[in-house]
Protein backbone atom coordinates (compact mmCIF):
# COMPACT_ATOMS: atom_id res chain seq x y z
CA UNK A 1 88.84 129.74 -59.76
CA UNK A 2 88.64 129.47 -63.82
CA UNK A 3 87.16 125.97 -63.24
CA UNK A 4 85.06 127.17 -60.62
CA UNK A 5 83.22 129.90 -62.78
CA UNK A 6 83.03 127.76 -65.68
CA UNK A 7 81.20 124.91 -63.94
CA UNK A 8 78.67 127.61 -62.06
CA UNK A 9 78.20 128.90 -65.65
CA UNK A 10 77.56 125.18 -67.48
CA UNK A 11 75.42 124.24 -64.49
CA UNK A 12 73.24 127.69 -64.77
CA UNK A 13 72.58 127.09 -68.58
CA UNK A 14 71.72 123.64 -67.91
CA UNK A 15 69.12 124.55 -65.39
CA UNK A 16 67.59 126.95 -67.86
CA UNK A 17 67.43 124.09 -70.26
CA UNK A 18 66.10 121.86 -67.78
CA UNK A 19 62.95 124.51 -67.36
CA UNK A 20 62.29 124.51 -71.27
CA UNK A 21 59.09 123.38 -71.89
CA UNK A 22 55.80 123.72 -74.10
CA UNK A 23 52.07 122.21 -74.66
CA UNK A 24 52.44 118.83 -76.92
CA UNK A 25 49.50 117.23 -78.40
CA UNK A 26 49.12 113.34 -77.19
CA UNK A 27 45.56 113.21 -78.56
CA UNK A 28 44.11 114.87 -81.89
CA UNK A 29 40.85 112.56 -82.68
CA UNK A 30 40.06 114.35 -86.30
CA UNK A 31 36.27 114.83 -86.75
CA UNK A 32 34.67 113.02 -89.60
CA UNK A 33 33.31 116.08 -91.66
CA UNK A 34 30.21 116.47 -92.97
CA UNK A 35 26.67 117.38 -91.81
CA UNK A 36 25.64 113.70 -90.59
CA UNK A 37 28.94 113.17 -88.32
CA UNK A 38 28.16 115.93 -86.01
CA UNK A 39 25.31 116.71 -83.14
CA UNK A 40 23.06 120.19 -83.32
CA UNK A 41 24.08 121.75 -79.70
CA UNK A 42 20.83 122.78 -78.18
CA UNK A 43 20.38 125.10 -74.38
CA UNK A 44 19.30 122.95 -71.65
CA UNK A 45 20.67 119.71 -72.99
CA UNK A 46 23.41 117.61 -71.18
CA UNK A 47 26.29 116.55 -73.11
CA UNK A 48 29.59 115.25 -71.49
CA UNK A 49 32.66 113.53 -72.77
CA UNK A 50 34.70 111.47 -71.00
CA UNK A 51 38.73 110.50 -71.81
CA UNK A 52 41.43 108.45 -70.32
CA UNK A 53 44.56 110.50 -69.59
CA UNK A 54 47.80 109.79 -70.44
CA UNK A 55 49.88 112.37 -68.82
CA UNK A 56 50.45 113.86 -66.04
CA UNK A 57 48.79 117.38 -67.03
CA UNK A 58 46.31 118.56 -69.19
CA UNK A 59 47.46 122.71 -70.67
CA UNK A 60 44.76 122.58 -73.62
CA UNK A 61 41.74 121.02 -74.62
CA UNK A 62 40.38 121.61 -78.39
CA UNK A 63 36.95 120.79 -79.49
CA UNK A 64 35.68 120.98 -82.95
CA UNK A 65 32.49 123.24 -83.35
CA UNK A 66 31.46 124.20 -86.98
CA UNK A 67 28.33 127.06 -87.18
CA UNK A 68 25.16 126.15 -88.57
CA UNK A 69 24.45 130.04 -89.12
CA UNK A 70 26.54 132.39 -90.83
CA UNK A 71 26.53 134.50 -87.94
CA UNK A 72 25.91 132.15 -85.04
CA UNK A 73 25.46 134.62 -82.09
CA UNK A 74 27.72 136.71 -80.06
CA UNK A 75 27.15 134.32 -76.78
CA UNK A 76 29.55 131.58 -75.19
CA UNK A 77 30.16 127.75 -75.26
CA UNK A 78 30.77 126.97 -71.80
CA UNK A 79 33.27 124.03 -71.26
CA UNK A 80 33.95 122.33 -67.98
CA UNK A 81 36.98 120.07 -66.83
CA UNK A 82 36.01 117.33 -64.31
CA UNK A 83 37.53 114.82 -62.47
CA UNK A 84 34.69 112.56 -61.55
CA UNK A 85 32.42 115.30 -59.51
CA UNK A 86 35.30 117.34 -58.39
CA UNK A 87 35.45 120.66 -61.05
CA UNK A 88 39.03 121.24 -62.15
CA UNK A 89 38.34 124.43 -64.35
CA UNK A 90 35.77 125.59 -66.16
CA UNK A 91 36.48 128.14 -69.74
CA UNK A 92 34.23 130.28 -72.02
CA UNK A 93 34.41 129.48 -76.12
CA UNK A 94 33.24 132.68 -77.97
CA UNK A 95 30.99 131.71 -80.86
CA UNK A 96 32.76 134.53 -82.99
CA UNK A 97 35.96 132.13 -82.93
CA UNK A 98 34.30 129.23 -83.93
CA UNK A 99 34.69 128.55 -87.84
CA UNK A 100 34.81 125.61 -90.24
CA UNK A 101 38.19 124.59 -89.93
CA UNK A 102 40.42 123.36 -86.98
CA UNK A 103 39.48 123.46 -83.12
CA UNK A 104 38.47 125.62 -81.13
CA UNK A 105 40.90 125.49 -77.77
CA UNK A 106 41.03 126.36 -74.08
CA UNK A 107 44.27 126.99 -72.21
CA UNK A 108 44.72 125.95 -68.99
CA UNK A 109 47.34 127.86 -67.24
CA UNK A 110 48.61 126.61 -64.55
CA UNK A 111 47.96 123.60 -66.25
CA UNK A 112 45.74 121.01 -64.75
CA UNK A 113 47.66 118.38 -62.67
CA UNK A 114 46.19 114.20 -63.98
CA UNK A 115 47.54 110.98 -63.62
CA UNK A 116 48.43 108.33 -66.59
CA UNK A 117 45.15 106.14 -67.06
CA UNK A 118 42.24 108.50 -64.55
CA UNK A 119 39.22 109.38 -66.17
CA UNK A 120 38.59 112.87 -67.10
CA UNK A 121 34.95 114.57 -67.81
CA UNK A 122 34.34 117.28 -70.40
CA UNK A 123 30.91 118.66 -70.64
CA UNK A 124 29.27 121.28 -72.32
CA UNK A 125 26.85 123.72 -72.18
CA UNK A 126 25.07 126.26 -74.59
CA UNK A 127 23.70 129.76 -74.04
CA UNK A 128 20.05 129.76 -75.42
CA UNK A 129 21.25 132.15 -77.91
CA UNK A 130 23.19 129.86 -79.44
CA UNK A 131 21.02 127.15 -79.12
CA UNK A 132 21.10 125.32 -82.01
CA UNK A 133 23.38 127.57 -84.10
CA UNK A 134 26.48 125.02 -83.45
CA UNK A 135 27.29 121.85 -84.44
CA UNK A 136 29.74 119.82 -82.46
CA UNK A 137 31.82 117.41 -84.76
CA UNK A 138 32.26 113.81 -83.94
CA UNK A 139 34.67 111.19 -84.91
CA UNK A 140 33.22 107.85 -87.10
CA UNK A 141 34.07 104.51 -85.56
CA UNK A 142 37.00 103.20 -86.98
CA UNK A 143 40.53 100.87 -86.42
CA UNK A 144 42.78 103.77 -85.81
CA UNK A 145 41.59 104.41 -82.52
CA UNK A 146 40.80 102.83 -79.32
CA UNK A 147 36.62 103.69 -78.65
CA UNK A 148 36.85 102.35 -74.90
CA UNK A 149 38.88 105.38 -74.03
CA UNK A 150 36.21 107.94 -75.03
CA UNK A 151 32.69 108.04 -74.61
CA UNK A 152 30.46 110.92 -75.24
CA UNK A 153 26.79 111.18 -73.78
CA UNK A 154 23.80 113.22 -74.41
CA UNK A 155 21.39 113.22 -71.18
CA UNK A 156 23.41 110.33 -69.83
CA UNK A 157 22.55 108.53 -73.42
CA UNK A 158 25.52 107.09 -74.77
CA UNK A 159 26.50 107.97 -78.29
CA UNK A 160 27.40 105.86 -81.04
CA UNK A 161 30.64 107.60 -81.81
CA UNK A 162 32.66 110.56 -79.32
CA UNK A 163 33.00 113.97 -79.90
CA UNK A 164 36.25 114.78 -82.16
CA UNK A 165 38.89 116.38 -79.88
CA UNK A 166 42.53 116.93 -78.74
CA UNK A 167 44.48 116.97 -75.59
CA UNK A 168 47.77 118.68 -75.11
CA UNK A 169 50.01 118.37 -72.02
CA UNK A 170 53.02 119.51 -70.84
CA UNK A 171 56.31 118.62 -72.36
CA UNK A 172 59.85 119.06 -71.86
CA UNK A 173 62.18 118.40 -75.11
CA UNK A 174 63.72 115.76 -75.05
CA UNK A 175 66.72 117.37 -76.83
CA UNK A 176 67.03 120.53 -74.38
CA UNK A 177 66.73 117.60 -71.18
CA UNK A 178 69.89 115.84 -72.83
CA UNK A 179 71.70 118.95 -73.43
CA UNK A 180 71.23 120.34 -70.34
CA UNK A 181 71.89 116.78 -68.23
CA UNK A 182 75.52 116.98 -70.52
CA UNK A 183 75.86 120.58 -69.67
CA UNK A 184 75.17 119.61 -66.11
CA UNK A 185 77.80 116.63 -66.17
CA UNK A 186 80.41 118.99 -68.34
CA UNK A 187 80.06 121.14 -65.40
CA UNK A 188 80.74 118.14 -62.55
CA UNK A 189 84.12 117.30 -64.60
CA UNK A 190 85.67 120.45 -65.12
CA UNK A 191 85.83 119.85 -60.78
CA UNK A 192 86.15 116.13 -60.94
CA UNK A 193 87.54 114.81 -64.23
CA UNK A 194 87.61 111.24 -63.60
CA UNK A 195 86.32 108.79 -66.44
CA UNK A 196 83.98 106.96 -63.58
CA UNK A 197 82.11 110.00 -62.85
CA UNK A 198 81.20 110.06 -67.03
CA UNK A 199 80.37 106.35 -66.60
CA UNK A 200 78.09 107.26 -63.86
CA UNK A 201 76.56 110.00 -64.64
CA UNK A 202 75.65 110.10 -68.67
CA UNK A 203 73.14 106.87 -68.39
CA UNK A 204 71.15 108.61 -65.91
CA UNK A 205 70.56 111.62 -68.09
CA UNK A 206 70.06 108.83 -70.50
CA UNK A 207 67.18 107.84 -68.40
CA UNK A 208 66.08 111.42 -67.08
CA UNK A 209 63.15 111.71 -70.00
CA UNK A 210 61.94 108.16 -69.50
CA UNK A 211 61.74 108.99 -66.04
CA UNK A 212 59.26 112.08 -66.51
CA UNK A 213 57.26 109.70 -68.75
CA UNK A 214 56.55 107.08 -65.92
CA UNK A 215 59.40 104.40 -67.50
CA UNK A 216 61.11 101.87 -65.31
CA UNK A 217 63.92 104.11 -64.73
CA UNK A 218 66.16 102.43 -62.28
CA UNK A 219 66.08 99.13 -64.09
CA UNK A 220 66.87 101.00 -67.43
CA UNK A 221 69.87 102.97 -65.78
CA UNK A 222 71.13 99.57 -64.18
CA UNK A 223 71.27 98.19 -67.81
CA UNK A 224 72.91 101.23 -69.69
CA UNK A 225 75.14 101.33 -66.79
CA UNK A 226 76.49 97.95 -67.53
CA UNK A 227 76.61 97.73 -71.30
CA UNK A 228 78.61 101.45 -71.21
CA UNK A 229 81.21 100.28 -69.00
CA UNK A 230 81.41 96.56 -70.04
CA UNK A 231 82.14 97.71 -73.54
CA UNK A 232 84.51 100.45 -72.43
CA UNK A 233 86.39 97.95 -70.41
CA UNK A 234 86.87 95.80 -73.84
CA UNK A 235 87.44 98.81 -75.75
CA UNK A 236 89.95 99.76 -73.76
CA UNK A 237 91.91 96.75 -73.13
CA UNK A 238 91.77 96.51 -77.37
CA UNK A 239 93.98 99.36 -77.12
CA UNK A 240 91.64 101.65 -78.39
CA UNK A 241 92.11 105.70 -77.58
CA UNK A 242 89.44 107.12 -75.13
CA UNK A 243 87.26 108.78 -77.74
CA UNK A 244 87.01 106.00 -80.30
CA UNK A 245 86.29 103.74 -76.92
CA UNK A 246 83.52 106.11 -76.16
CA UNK A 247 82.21 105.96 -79.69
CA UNK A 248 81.63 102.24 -79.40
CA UNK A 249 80.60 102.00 -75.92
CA UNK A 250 77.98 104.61 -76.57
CA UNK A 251 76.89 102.72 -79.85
CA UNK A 252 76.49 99.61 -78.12
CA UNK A 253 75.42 100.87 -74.12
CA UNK A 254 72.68 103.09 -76.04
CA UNK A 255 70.94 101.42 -79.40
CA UNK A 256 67.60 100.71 -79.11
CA UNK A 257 67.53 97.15 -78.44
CA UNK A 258 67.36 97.15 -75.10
CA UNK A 259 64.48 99.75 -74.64
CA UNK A 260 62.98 97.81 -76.85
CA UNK A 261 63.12 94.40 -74.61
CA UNK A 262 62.56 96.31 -71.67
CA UNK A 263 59.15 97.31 -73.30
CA UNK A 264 58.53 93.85 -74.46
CA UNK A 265 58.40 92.60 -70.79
CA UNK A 266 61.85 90.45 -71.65
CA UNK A 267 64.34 92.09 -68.89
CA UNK A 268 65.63 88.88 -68.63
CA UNK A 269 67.64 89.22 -72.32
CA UNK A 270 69.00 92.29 -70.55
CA UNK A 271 71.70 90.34 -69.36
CA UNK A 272 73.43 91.17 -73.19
CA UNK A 273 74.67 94.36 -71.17
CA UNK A 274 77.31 92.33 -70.24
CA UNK A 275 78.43 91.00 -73.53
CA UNK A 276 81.21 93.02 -74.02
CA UNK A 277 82.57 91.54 -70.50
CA UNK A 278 82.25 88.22 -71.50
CA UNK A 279 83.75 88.39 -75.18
CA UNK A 280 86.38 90.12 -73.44
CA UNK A 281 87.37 87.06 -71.32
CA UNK A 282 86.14 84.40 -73.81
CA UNK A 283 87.37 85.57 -77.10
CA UNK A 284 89.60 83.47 -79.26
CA UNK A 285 90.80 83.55 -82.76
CA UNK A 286 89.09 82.69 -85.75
CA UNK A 287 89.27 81.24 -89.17
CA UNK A 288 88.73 83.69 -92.30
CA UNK A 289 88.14 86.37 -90.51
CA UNK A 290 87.77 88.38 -93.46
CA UNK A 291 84.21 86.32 -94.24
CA UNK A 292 82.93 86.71 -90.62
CA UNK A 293 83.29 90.42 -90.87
CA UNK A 294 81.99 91.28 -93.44
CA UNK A 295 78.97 88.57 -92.93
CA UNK A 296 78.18 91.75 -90.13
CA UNK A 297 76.39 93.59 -93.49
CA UNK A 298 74.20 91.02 -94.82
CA UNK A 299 70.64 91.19 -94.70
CA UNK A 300 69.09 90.13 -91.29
CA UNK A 301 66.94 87.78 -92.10
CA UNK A 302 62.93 89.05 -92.84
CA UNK A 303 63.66 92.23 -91.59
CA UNK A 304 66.01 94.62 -93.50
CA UNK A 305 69.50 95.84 -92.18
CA UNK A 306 68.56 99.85 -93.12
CA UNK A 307 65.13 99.04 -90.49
CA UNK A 308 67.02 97.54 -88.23
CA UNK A 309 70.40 99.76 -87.74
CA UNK A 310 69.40 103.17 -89.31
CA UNK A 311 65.04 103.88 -89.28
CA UNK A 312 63.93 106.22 -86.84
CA UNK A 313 60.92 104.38 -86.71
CA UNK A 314 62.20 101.92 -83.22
CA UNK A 315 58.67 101.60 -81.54
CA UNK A 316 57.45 98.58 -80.42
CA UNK A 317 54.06 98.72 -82.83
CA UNK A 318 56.05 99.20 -85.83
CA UNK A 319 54.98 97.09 -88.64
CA UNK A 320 58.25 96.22 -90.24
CA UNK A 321 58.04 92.12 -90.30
CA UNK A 322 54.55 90.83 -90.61
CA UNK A 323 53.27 89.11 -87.76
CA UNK A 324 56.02 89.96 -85.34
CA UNK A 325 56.63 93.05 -82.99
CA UNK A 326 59.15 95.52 -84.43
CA UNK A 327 60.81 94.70 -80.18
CA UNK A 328 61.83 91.23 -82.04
CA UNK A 329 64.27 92.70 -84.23
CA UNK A 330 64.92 96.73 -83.67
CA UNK A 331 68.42 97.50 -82.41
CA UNK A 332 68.95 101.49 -83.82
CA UNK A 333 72.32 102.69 -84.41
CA UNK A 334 72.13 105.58 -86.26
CA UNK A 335 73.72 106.54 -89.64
CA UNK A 336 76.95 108.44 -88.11
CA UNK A 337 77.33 105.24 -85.84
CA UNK A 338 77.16 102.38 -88.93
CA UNK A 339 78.95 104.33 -90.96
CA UNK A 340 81.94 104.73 -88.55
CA UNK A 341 81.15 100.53 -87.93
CA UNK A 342 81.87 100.34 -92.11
CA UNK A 343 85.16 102.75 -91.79
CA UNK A 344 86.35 100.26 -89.11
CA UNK A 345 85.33 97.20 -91.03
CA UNK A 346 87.34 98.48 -93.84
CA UNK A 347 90.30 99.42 -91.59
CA UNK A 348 90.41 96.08 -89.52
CA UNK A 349 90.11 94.20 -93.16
CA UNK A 350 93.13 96.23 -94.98
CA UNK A 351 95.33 96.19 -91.92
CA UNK A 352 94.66 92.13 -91.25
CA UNK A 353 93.84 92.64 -87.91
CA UNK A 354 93.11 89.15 -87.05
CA UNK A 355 93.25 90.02 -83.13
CA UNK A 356 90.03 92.32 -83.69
CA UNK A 357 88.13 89.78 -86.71
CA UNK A 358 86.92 87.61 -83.89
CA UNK A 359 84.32 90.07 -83.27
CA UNK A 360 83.10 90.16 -86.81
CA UNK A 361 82.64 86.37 -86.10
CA UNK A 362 80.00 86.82 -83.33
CA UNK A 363 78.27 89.52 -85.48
CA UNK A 364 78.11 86.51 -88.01
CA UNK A 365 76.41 84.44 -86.05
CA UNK A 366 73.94 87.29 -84.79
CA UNK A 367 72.85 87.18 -88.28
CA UNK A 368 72.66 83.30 -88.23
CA UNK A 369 70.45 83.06 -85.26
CA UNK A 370 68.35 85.60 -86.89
CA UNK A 371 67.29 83.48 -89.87
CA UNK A 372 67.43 80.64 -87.46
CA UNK A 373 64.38 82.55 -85.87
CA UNK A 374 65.98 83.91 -82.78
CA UNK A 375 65.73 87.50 -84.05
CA UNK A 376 66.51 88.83 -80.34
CA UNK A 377 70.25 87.78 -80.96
CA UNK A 378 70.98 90.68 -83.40
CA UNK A 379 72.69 92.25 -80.67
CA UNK A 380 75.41 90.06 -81.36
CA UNK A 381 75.78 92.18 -84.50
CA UNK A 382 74.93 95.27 -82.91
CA UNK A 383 77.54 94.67 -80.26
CA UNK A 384 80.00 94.12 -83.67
CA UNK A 385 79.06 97.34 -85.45
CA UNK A 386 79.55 99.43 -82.19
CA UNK A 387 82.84 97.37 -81.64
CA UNK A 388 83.77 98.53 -85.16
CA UNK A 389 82.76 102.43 -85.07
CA UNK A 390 85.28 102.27 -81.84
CA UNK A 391 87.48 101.05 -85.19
CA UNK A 392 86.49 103.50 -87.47
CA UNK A 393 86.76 106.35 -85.31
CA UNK A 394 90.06 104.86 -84.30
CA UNK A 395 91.39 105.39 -87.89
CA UNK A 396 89.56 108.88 -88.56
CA UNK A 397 92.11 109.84 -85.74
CA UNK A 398 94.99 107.87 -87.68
CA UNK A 399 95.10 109.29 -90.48
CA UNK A 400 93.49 113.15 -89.63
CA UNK A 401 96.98 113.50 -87.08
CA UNK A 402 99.93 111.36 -89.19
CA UNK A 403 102.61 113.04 -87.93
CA UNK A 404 102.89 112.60 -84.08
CA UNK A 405 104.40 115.80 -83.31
CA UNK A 406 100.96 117.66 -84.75
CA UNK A 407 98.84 119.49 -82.58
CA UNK A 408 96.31 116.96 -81.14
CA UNK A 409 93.38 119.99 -80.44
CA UNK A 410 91.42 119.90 -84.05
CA UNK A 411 91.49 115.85 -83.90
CA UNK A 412 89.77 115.65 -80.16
CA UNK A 413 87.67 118.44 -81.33
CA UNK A 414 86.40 116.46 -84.34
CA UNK A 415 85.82 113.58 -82.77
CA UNK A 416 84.56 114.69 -79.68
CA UNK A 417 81.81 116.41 -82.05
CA UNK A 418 81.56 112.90 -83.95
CA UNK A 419 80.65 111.01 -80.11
CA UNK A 420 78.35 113.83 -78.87
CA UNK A 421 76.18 114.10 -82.65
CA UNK A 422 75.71 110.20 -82.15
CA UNK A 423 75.18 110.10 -78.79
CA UNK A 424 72.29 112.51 -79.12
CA UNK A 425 70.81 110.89 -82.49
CA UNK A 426 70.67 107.57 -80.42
CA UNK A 427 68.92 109.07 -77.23
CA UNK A 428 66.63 110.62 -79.34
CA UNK A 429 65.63 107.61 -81.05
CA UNK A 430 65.22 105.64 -77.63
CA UNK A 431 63.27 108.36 -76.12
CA UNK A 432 60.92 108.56 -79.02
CA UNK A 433 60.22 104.80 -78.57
CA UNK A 434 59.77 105.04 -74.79
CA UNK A 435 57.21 108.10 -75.69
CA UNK A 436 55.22 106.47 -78.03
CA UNK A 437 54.99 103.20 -75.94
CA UNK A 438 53.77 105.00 -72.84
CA UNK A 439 51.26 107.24 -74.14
């Protein structure tokens, strides 16, 4: 009954996480300020801007007005929301709330429902009292934005450069999603505690934000599925403990690579899922094994090891490398995660574990392949660090419980902390490069 209550509870808090969300700004064109980048709004006069949308709702819609008159009227901007002659809302701008700094904004509450890549109108019209008592701001032509997705018109004329706005839309933290998906899967094994059911369930909350953003969801499951449980298999059969394993597997299962070639258009080079399942039945000793490890540190090649492994920064437009996509190289582990690969190094290195060295061996020639212009293979070395965090975490348990008769609770506790801080850092990191990709 305990169990029962518990997972009602987990599953109730989840839901309320699940319902967390707020307005996020997707588009903020800044107006290029000054008296000759803006149009005098006049009564009677026709002027309409038209956007490609992104999202799948649209909760506020800024425009930048500044006042030609110290006291520009007491009347109302009217601004309407089409969707090619069908109205979708139409709101009232006081001209007391109009100033020289920021936006002036609408809320749209419920908000309005669009879909990724439609057109959406914006027009506006002006009271004759205001007439020409407000100047609407526009944005200079420049590189940092697209001008085929905005077009603004006076009397059907087109304009040489759009109105300056911004576009907010409905979003749902990624952070309270993944907290509430673990919440939700805590709650499913306090009834069924079965290591599958983890295996199962944890890439699909994985996936749950990419699937809100319009991602390729069930081939990006299929993939994390197979990595997570390939490298737990070889974890496991390394002798590993079940948190360490889960350390690695989520290292490896959940870097950034493969978003990354799944953006790219490669989903053939998903196939490195299954890595971990092959080294496992193909592995055989090595020579020095102290060299191949620690080759797993060196630099990678043109790109650095600190942009590969640790920057936030894992979207595919990153300029990191000139010339190349930052999907070439990126393969995110996170600082708690590398670190615990270094711990492990250290540990395999002092304790001569030749049986585990062969892995350093493959991150070695991850590297090699790298230089050799095949940057795609630094998953060998990704698959190594994540192999050694499983190591390092595997001696934070050694040596914080040396006596075997000591209470195991504080050790699971710390490293159970240890699995779920990385676990998040990496979703994060993988949803922030799905986000950007697909705006």
């Amino acid at each position: 009954m305990k169990k029962l209550f518990l997972a009602l509870a987990l599953i109730a808090v989840g839901i309320l996480l699940f319902t967390a969300d707020t307005d996020r700004e997707y588009i903020n064109l800044a107006p290029t300020e000054g008296i000759d980048s803006g149009l005098i709004l006049e009564a009677g006069t026709s002027y309409q801007q038209d956007f490609i949308a992104r999202r799948t709702s649209l909760t506020r819609l800024g425009l930048f007005f500044r006042p030609v008159a110290i006291h520009p009227g007491d009347d109302s901007i009217e601004v309407n929301v089409l969707r090619g002659s069908s109205l979708l809302a139409t709101r009232s701008i006081p001209a007391s709330v109009i100033d020289a700094e920021g936006a002036a904004q609408v809320r749209f509450d419920p908000p309005l429902a669009t879909e990724p890549g439609e057109v959406i109108t914006i027009t506006i019209a002006v009271p004759a009292e205001l007439s020409g008592a407000v100047r609407l701001q526009q944005r200079e032509l420049d590189a940092t934005f697209d001008a085929s997705n905005v077009t603004l018109t006076v009397n059907d004329a087109a304009q040489a450069a759009p109105a300056a706005y911004q576009i907010y839309a409905r979003y749902h933290p990624t952070l309270a999603l993944y907290l509430g998906g673990l919440l939700i899967l805590g709650s499913v094994l306090t009834l069924l505690p079965y290591l599958p059911v983890y295996v199962l369930g944890l890439p699909a909350i994985f996936c749950l934000p990419i699937a809100l953003q319009g991602g390729p969801t069930l081939l990006l499951y299929i993939t994390s599925l197979a990595a997570l449980s390939s490298m737990l298999l070889l974890l496991r059969r390394a002798k590993f403990s079940l948190l360490p394993a889960l350390i690695g597997a989520h290292a490896f299962a959940f870097t950034s690579w493969f978003s990354l070639q799944l953006l790219g258009e490669r989903e053939t080079l998903l196939l490195a899922a299954f890595l971990p399942l092959v080294f496992s039945l193909a592995r055989r000793p090595i020579s020095r094994p102290r060299n191949a490890a620690l080759a797993s540190f060196v630099t990678a090649g043109p790109a650095s090891i600190r942009d590969i492994f640790f920057d936030t920064n894992q979207v595919v437009a990153a300029t990191k490398v000139a010339g190349v996509s930052w999907d070439h190289f990126g393969s995110y582990l996170g600082a708690l995660s590398g670190s615990l690969g270094l711990i492990g190094l250290i540990w395999c290195l002092s304790r001569a574990d030749r049986g585990r060295l062969p892995v350093g061996a493959l991150g070695l020639l991850g590297i090699l392949l790298v230089y050799a212009s095949l940057p795609y293979f630094i998953i060998f070395t990704t698959f190594a660090l994540a192999y050694f965090a499983a190591a390092g975490a595997q001696a934070l348990q050694h040596y914080l419980q040396p006596h075997p008769h000591q209470r195991r609770g504080v050790v699971t506790l710390v490293l159970s902390l240890l699995a779920l801080i990385a676990l998040l850092d990496l979703w994060q990191v993988a949803a922030a490069s799905w986000e950007y990709s697909l705006l």
